[in-house]
PDB file of N, CA and C in Angstrom:
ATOM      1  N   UNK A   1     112.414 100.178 168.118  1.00  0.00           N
ATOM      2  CA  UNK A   1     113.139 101.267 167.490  1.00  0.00           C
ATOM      3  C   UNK A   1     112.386 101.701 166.237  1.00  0.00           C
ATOM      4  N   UNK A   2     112.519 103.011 165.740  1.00  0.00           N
ATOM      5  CA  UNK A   2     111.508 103.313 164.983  1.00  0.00           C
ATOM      6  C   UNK A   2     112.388 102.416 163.805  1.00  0.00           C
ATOM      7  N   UNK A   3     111.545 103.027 162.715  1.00  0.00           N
ATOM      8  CA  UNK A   3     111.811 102.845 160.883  1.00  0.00           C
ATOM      9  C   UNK A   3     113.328 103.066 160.380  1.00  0.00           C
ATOM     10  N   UNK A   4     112.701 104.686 160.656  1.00  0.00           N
ATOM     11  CA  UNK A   4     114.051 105.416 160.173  1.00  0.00           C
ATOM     12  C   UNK A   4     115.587 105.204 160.757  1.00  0.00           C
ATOM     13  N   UNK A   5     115.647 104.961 162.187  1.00  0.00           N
ATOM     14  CA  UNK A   5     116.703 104.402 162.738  1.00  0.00           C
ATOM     15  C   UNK A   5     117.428 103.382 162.008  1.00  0.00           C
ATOM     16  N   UNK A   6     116.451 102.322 161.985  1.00  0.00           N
ATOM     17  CA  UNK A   6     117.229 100.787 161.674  1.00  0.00           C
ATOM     18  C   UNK A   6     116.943 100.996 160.266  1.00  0.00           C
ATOM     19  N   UNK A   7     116.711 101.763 159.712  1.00  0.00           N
ATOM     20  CA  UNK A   7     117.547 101.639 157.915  1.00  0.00           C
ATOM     21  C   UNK A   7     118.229 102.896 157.924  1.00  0.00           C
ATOM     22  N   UNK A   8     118.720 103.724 158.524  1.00  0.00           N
ATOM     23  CA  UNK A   8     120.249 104.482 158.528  1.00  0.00           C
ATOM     24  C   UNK A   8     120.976 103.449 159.308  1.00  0.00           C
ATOM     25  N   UNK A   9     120.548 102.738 160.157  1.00  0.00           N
ATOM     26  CA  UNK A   9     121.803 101.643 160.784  1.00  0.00           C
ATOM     27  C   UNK A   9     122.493 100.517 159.482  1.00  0.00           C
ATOM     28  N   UNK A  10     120.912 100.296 158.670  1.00  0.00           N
ATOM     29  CA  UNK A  10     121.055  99.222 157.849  1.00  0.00           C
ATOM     30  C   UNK A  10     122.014  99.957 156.708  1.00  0.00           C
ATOM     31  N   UNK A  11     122.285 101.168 156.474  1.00  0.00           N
ATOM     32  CA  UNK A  11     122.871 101.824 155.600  1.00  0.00           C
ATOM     33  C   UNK A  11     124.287 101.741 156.069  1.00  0.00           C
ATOM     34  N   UNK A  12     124.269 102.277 157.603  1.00  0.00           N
ATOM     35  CA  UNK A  12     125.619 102.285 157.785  1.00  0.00           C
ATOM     36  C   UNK A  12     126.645 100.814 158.133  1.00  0.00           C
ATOM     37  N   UNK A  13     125.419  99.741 158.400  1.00  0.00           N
ATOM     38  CA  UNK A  13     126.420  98.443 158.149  1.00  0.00           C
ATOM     39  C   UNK A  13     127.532  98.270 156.703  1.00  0.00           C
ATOM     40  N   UNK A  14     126.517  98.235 155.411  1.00  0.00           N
ATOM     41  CA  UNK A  14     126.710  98.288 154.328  1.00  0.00           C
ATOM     42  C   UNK A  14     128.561  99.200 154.520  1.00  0.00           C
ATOM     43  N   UNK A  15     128.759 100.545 154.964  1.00  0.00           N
ATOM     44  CA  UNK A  15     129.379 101.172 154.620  1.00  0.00           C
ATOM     45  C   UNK A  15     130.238 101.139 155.619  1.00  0.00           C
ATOM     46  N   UNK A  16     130.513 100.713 156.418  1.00  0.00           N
ATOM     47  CA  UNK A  16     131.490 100.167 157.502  1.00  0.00           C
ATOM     48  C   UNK A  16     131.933  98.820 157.001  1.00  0.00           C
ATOM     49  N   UNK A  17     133.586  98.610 157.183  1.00  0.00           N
ATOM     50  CA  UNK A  17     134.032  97.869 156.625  1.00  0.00           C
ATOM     51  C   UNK A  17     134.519  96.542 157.416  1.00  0.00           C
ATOM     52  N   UNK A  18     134.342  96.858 159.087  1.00  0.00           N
ATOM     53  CA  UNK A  18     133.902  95.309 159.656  1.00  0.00           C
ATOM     54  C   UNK A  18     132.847  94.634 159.553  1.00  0.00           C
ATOM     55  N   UNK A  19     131.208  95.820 159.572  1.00  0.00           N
ATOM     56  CA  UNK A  19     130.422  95.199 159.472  1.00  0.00           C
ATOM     57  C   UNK A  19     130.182  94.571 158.187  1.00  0.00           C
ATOM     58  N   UNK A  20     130.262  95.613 157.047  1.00  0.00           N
ATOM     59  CA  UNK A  20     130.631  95.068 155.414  1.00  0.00           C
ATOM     60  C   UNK A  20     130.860  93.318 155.391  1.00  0.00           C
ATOM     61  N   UNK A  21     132.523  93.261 155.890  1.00  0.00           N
ATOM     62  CA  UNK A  21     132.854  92.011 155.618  1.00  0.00           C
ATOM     63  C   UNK A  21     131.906  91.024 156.344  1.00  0.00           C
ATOM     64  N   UNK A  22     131.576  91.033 157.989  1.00  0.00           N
ATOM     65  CA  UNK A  22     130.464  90.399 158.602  1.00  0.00           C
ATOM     66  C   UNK A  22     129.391  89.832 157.819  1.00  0.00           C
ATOM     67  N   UNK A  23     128.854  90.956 157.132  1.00  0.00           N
ATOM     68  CA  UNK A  23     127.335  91.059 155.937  1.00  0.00           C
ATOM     69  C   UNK A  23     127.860  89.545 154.951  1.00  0.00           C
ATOM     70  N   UNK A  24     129.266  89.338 154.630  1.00  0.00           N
ATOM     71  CA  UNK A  24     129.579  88.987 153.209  1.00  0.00           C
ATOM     72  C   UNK A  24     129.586  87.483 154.193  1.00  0.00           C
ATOM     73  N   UNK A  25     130.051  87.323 155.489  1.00  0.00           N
ATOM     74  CA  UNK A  25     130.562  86.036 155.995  1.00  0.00           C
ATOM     75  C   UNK A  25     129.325  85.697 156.446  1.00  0.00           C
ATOM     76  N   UNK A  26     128.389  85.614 157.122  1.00  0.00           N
ATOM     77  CA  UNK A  26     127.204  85.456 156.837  1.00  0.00           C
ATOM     78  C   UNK A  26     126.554  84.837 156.274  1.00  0.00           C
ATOM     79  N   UNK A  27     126.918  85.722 154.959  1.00  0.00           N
ATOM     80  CA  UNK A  27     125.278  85.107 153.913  1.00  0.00           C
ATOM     81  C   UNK A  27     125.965  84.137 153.006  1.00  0.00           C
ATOM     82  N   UNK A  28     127.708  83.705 152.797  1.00  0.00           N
ATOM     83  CA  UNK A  28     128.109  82.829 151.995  1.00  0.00           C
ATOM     84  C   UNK A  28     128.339  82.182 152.509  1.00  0.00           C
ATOM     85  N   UNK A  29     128.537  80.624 152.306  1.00  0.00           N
ATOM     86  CA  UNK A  29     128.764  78.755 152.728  1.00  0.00           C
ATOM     87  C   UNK A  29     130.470  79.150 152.632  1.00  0.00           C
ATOM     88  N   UNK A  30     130.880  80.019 151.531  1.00  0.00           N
ATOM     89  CA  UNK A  30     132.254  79.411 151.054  1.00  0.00           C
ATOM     90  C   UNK A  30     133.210  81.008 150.903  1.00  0.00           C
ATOM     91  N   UNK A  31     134.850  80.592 151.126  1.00  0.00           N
ATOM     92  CA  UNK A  31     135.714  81.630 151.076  1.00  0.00           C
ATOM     93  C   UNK A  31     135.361  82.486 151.771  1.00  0.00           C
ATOM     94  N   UNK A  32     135.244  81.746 153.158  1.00  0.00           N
ATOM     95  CA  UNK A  32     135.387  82.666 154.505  1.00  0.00           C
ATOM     96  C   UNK A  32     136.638  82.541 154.869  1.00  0.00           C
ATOM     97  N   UNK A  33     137.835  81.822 154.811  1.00  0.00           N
ATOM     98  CA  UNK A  33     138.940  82.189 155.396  1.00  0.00           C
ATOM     99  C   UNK A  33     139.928  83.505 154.775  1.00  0.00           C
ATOM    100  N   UNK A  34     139.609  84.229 153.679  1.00  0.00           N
ATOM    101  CA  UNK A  34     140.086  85.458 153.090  1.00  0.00           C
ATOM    102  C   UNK A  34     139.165  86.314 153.938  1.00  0.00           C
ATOM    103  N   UNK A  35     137.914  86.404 153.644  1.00  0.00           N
ATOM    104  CA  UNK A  35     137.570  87.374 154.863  1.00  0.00           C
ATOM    105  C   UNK A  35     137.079  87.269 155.803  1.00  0.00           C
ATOM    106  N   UNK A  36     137.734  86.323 156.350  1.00  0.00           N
ATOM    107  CA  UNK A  36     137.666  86.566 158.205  1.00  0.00           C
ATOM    108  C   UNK A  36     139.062  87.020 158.257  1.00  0.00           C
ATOM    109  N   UNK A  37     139.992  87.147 157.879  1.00  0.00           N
ATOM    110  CA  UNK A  37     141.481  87.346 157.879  1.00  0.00           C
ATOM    111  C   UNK A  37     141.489  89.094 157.624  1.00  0.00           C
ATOM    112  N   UNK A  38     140.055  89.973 157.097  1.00  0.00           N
ATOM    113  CA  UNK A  38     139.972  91.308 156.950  1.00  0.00           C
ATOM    114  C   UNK A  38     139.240  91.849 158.381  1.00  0.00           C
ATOM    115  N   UNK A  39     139.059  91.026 159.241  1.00  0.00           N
ATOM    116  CA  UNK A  39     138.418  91.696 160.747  1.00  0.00           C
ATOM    117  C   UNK A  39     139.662  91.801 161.645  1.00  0.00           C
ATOM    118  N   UNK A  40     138.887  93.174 162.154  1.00  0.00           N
ATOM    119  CA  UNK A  40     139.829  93.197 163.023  1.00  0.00           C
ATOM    120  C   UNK A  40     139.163  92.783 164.266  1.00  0.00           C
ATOM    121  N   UNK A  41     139.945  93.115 165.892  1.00  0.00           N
ATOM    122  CA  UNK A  41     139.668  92.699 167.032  1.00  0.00           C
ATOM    123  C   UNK A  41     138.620  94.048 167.388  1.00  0.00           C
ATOM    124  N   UNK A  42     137.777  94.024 168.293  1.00  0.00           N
ATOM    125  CA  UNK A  42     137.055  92.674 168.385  1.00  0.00           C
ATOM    126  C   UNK A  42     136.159  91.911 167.927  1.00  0.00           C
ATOM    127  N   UNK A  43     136.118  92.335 166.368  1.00  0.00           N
ATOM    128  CA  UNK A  43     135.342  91.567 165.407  1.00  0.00           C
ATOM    129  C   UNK A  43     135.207  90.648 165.223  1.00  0.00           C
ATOM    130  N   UNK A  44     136.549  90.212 164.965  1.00  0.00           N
ATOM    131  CA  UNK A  44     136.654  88.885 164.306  1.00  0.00           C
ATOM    132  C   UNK A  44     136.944  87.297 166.024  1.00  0.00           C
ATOM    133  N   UNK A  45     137.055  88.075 167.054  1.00  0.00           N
ATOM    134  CA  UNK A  45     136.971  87.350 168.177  1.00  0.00           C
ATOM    135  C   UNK A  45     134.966  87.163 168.461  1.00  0.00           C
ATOM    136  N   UNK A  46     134.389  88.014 168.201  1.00  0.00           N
ATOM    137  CA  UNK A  46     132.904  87.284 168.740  1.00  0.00           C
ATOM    138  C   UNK A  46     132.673  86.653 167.266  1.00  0.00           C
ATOM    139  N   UNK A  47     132.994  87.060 166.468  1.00  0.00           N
ATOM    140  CA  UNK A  47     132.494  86.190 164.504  1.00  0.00           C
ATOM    141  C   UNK A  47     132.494  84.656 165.262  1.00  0.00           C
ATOM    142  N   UNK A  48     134.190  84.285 165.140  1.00  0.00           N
ATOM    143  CA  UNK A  48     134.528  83.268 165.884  1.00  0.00           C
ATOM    144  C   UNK A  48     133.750  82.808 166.931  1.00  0.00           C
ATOM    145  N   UNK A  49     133.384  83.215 168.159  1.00  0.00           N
ATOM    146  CA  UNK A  49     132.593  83.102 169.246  1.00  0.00           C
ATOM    147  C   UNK A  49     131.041  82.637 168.480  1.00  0.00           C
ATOM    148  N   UNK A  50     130.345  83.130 167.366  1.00  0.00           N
ATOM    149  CA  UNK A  50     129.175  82.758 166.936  1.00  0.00           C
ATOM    150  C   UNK A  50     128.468  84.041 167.236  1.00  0.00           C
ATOM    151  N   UNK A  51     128.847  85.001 167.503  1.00  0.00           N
ATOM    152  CA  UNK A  51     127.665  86.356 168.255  1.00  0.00           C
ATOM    153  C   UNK A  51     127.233  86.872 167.424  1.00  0.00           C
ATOM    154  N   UNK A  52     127.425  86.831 166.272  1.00  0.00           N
ATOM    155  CA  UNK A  52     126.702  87.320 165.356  1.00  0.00           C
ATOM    156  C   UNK A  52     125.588  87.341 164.576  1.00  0.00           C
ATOM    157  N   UNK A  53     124.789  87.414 164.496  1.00  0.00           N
ATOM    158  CA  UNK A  53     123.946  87.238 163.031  1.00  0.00           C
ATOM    159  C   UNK A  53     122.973  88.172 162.725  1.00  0.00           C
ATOM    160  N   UNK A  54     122.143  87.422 161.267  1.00  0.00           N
ATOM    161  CA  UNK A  54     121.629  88.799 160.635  1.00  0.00           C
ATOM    162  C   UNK A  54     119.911  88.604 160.831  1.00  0.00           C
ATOM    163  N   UNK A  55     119.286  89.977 161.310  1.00  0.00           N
ATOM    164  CA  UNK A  55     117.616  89.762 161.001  1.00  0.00           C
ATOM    165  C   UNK A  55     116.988  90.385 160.112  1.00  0.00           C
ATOM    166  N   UNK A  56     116.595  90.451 159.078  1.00  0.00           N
ATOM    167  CA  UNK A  56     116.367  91.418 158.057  1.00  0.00           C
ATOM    168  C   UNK A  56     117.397  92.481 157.395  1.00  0.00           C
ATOM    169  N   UNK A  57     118.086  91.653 157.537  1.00  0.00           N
ATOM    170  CA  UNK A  57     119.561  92.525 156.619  1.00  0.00           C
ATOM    171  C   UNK A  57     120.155  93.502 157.805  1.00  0.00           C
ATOM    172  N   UNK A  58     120.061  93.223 159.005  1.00  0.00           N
ATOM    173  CA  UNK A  58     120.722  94.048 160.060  1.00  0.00           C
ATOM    174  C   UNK A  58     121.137  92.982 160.544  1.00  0.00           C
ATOM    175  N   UNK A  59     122.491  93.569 161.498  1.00  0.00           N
ATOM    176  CA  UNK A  59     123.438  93.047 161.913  1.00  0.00           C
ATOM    177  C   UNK A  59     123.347  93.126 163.208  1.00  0.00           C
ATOM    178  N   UNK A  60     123.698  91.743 164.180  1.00  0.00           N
ATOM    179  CA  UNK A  60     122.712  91.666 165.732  1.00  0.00           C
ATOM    180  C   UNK A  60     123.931  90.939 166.263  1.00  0.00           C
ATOM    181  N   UNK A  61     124.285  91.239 167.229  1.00  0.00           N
ATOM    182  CA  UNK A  61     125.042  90.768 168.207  1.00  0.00           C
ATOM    183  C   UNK A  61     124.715  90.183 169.477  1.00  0.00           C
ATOM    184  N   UNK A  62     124.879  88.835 169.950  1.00  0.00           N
ATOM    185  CA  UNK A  62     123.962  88.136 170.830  1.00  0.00           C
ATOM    186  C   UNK A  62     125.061  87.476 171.927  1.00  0.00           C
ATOM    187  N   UNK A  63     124.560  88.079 172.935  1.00  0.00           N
ATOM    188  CA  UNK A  63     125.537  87.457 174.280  1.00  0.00           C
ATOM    189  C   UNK A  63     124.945  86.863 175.664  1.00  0.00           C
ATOM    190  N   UNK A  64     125.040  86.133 175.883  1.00  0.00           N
ATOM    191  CA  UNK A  64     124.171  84.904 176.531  1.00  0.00           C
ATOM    192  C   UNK A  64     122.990  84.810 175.836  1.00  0.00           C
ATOM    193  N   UNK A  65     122.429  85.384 176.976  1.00  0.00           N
ATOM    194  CA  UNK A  65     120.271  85.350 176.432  1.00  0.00           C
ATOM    195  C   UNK A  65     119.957  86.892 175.938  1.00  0.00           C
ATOM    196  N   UNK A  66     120.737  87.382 175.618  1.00  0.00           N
ATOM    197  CA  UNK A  66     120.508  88.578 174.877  1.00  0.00           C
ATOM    198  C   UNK A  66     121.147  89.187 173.211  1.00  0.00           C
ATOM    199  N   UNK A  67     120.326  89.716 172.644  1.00  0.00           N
ATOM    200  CA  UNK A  67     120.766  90.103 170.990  1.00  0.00           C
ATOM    201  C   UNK A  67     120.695  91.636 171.250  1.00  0.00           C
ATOM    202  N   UNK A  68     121.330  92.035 170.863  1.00  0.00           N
ATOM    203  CA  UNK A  68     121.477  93.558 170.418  1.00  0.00           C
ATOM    204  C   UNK A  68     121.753  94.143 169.011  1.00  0.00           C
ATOM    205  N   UNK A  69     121.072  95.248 168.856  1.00  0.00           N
ATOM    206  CA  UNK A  69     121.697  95.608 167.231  1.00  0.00           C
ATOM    207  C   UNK A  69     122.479  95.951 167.384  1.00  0.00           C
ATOM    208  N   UNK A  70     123.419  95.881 166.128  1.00  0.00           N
ATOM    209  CA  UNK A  70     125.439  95.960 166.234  1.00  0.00           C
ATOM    210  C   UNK A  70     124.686  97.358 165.440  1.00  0.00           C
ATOM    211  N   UNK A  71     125.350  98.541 166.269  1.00  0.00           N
ATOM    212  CA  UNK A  71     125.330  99.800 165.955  1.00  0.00           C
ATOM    213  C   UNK A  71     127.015 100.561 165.618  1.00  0.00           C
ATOM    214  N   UNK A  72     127.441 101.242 164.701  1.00  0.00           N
ATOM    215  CA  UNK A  72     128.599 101.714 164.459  1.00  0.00           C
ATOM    216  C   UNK A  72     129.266 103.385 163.882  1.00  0.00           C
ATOM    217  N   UNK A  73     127.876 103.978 163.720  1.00  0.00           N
ATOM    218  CA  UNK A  73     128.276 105.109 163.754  1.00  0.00           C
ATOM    219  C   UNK A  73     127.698 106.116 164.946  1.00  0.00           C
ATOM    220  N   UNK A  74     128.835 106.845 165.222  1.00  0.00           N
ATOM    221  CA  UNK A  74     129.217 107.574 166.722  1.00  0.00           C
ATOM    222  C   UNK A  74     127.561 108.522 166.661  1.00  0.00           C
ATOM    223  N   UNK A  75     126.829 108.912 165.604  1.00  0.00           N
ATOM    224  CA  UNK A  75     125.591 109.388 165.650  1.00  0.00           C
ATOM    225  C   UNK A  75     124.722 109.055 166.256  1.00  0.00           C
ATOM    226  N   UNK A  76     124.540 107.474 165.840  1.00  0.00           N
ATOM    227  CA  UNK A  76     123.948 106.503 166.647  1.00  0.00           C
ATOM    228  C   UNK A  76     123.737 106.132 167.434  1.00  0.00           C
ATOM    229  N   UNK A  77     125.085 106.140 168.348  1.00  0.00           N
ATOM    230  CA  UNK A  77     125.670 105.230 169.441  1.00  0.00           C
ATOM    231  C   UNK A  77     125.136 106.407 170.099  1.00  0.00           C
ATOM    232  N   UNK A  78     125.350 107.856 169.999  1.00  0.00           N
ATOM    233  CA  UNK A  78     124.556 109.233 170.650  1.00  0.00           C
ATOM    234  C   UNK A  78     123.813 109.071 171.217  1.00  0.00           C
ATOM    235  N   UNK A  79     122.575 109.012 170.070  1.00  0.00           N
ATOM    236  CA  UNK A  79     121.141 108.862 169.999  1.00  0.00           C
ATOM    237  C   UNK A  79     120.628 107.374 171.468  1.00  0.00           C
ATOM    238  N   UNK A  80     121.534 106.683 171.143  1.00  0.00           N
ATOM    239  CA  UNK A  80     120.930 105.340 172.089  1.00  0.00           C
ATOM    240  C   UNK A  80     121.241 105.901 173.125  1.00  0.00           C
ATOM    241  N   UNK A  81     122.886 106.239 173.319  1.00  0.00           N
ATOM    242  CA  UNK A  81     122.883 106.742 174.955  1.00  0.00           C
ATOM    243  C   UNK A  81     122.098 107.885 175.337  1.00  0.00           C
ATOM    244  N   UNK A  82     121.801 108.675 175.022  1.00  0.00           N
ATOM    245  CA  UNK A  82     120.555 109.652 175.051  1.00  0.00           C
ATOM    246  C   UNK A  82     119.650 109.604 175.467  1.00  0.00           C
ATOM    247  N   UNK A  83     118.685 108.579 174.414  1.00  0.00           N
ATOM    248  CA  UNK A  83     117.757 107.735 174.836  1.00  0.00           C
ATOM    249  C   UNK A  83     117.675 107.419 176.281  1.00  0.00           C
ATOM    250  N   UNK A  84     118.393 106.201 176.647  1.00  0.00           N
ATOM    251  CA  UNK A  84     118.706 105.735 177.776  1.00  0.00           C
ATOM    252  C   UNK A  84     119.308 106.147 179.306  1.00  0.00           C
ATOM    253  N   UNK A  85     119.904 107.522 178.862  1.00  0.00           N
ATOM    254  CA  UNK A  85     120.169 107.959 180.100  1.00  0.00           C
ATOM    255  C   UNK A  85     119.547 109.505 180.477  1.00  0.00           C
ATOM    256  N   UNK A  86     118.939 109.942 179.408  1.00  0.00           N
ATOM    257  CA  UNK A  86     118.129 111.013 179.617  1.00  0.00           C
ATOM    258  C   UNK A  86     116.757 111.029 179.279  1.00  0.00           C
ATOM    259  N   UNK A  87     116.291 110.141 179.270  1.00  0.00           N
ATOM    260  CA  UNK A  87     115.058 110.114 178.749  1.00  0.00           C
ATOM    261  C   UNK A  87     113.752 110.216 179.778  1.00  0.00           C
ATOM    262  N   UNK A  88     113.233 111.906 179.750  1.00  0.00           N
ATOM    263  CA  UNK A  88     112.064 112.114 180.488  1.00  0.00           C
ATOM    264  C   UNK A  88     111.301 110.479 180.918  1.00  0.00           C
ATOM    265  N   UNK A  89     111.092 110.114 180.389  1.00  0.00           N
ATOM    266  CA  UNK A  89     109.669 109.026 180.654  1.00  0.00           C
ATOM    267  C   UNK A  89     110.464 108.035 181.942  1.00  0.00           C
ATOM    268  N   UNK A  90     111.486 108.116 181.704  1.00  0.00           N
ATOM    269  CA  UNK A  90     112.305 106.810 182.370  1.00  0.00           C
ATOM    270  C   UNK A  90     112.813 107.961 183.412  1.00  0.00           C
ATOM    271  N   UNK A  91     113.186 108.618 183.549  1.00  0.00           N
ATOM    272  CA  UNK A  91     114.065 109.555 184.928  1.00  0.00           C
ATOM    273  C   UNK A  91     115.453 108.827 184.758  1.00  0.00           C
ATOM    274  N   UNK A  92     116.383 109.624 185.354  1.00  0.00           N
ATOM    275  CA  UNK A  92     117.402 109.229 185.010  1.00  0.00           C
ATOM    276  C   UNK A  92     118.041 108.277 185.787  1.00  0.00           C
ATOM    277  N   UNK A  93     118.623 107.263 184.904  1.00  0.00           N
ATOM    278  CA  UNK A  93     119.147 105.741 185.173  1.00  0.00           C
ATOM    279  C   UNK A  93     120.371 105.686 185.641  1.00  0.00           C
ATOM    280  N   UNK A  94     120.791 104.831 187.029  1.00  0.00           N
ATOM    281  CA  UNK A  94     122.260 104.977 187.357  1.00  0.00           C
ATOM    282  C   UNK A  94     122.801 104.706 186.203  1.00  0.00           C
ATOM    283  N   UNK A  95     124.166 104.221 185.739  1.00  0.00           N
ATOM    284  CA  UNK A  95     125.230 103.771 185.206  1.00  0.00           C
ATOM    285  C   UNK A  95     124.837 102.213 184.956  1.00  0.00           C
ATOM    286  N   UNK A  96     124.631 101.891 186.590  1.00  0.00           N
ATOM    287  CA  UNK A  96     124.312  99.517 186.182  1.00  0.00           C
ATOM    288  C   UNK A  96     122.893  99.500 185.142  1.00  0.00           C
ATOM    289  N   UNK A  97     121.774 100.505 185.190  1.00  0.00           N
ATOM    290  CA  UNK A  97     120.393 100.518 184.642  1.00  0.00           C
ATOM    291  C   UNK A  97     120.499 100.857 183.013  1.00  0.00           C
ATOM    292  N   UNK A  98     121.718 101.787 183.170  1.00  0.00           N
ATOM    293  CA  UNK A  98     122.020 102.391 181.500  1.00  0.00           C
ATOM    294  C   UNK A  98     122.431 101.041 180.923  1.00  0.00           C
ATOM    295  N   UNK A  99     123.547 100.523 181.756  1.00  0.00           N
ATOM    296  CA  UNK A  99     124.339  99.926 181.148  1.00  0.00           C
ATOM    297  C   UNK A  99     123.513  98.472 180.469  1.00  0.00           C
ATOM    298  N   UNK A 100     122.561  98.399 181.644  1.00  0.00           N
ATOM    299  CA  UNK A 100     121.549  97.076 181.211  1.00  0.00           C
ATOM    300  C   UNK A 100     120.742  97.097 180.138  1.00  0.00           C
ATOM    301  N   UNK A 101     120.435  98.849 180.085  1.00  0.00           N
ATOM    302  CA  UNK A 101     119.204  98.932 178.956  1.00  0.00           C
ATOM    303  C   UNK A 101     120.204  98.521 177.351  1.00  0.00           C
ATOM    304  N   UNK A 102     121.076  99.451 177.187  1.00  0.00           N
ATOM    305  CA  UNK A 102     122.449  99.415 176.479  1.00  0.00           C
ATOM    306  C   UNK A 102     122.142  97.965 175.906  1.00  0.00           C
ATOM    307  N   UNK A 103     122.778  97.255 176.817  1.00  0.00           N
ATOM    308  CA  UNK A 103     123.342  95.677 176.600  1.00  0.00           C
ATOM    309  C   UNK A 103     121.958  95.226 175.743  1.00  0.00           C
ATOM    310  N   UNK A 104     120.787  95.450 175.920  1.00  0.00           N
ATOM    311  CA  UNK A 104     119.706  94.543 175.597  1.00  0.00           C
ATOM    312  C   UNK A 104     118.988  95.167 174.405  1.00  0.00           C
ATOM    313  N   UNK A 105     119.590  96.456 173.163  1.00  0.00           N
ATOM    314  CA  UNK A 105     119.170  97.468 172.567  1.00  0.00           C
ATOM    315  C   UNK A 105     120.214  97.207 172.214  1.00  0.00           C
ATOM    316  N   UNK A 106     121.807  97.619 172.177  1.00  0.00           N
ATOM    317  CA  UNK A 106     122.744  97.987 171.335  1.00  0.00           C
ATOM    318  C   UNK A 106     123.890  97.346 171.457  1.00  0.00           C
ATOM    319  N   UNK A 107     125.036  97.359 170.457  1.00  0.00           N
ATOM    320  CA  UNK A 107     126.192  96.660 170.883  1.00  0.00           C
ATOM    321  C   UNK A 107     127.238  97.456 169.799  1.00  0.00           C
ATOM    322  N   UNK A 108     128.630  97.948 169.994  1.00  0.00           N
ATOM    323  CA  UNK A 108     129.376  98.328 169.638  1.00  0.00           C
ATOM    324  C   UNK A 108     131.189  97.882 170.411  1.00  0.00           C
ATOM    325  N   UNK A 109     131.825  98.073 169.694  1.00  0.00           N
ATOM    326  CA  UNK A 109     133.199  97.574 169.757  1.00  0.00           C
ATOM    327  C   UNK A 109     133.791  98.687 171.177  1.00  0.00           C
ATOM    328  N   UNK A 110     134.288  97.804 172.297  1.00  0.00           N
ATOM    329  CA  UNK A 110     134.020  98.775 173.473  1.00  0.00           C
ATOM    330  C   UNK A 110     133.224  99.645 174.571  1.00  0.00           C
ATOM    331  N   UNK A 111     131.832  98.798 174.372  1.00  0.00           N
ATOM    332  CA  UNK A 111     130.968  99.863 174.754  1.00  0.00           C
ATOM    333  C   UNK A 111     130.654 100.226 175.698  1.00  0.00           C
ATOM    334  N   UNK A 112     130.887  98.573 176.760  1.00  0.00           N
ATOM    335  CA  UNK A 112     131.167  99.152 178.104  1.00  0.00           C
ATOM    336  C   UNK A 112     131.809 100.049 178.518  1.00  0.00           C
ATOM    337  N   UNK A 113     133.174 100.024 178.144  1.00  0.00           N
ATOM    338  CA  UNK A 113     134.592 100.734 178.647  1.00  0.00           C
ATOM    339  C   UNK A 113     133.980 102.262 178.217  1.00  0.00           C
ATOM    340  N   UNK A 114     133.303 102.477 177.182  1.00  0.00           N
ATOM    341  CA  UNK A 114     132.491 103.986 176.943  1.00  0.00           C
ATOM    342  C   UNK A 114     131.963 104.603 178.073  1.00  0.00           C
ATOM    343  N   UNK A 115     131.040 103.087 178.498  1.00  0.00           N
ATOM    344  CA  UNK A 115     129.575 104.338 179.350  1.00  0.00           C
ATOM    345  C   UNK A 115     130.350 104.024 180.658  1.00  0.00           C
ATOM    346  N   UNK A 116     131.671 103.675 181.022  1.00  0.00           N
ATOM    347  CA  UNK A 116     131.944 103.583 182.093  1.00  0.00           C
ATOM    348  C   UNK A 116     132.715 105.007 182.452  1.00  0.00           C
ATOM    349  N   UNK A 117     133.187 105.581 181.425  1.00  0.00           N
ATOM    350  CA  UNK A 117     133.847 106.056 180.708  1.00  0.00           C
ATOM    351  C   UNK A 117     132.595 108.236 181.482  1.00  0.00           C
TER     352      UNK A 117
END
């Protein structure tokens, strides 16, 4: 992913207020039970689960053998499906091919139920 992407993503973690609290539970040892008690679902169900963590101050969501960047503004989430389902170089991808590229590139609250959608 280019530059500019993943530091408007890295901007918009900061300013989103699940990922916000995520950022804060994270990087401190202590007085995580006040904010894990500020996530909502399904936030605070993968936190719990362990799916989370951070690579250079971005926020990555990891499910089996795969990490994805936790993406959260609807601009974004655009741009990836875009990418992925219209993208000259690639021809266009059923739904199971989107959905794979998706899973292994991005992750957002619902996202299946989106591109099924």
């Amino acid at each position: 992913m280019h530059n500019e992407f993943l530091s408007a993503v890295l901007k918009s973690h900061a300013k989103n207020k699940q990922c916000g609290t995520l950022l804060q539970l994270l990087q401190q040892k202590y007085g995580r039970q006040q904010l894990e008690s500020q996530l909502e679902e399904p936030w605070l169900r993968a936190y719990k689960e362990n799916k989370f963590f951070l690579v250079d101050g971005l926020l990555y969501h990891r499910e089996n053998h795969t990490s994805a960047l936790t993406v959260v503004y609807r601009d974004h989430i655009s741009l990836i499906l875009q990418e992925f389902h219209d993208c000259p170089y690639m021809g266009h991808m059923s739904e199971v091919r989107t959905k794979e590229r998706v899973a292994s590139t991005a992750w957002w609250p619902m996202w299946e139920q989106e591109l099924s959608e």
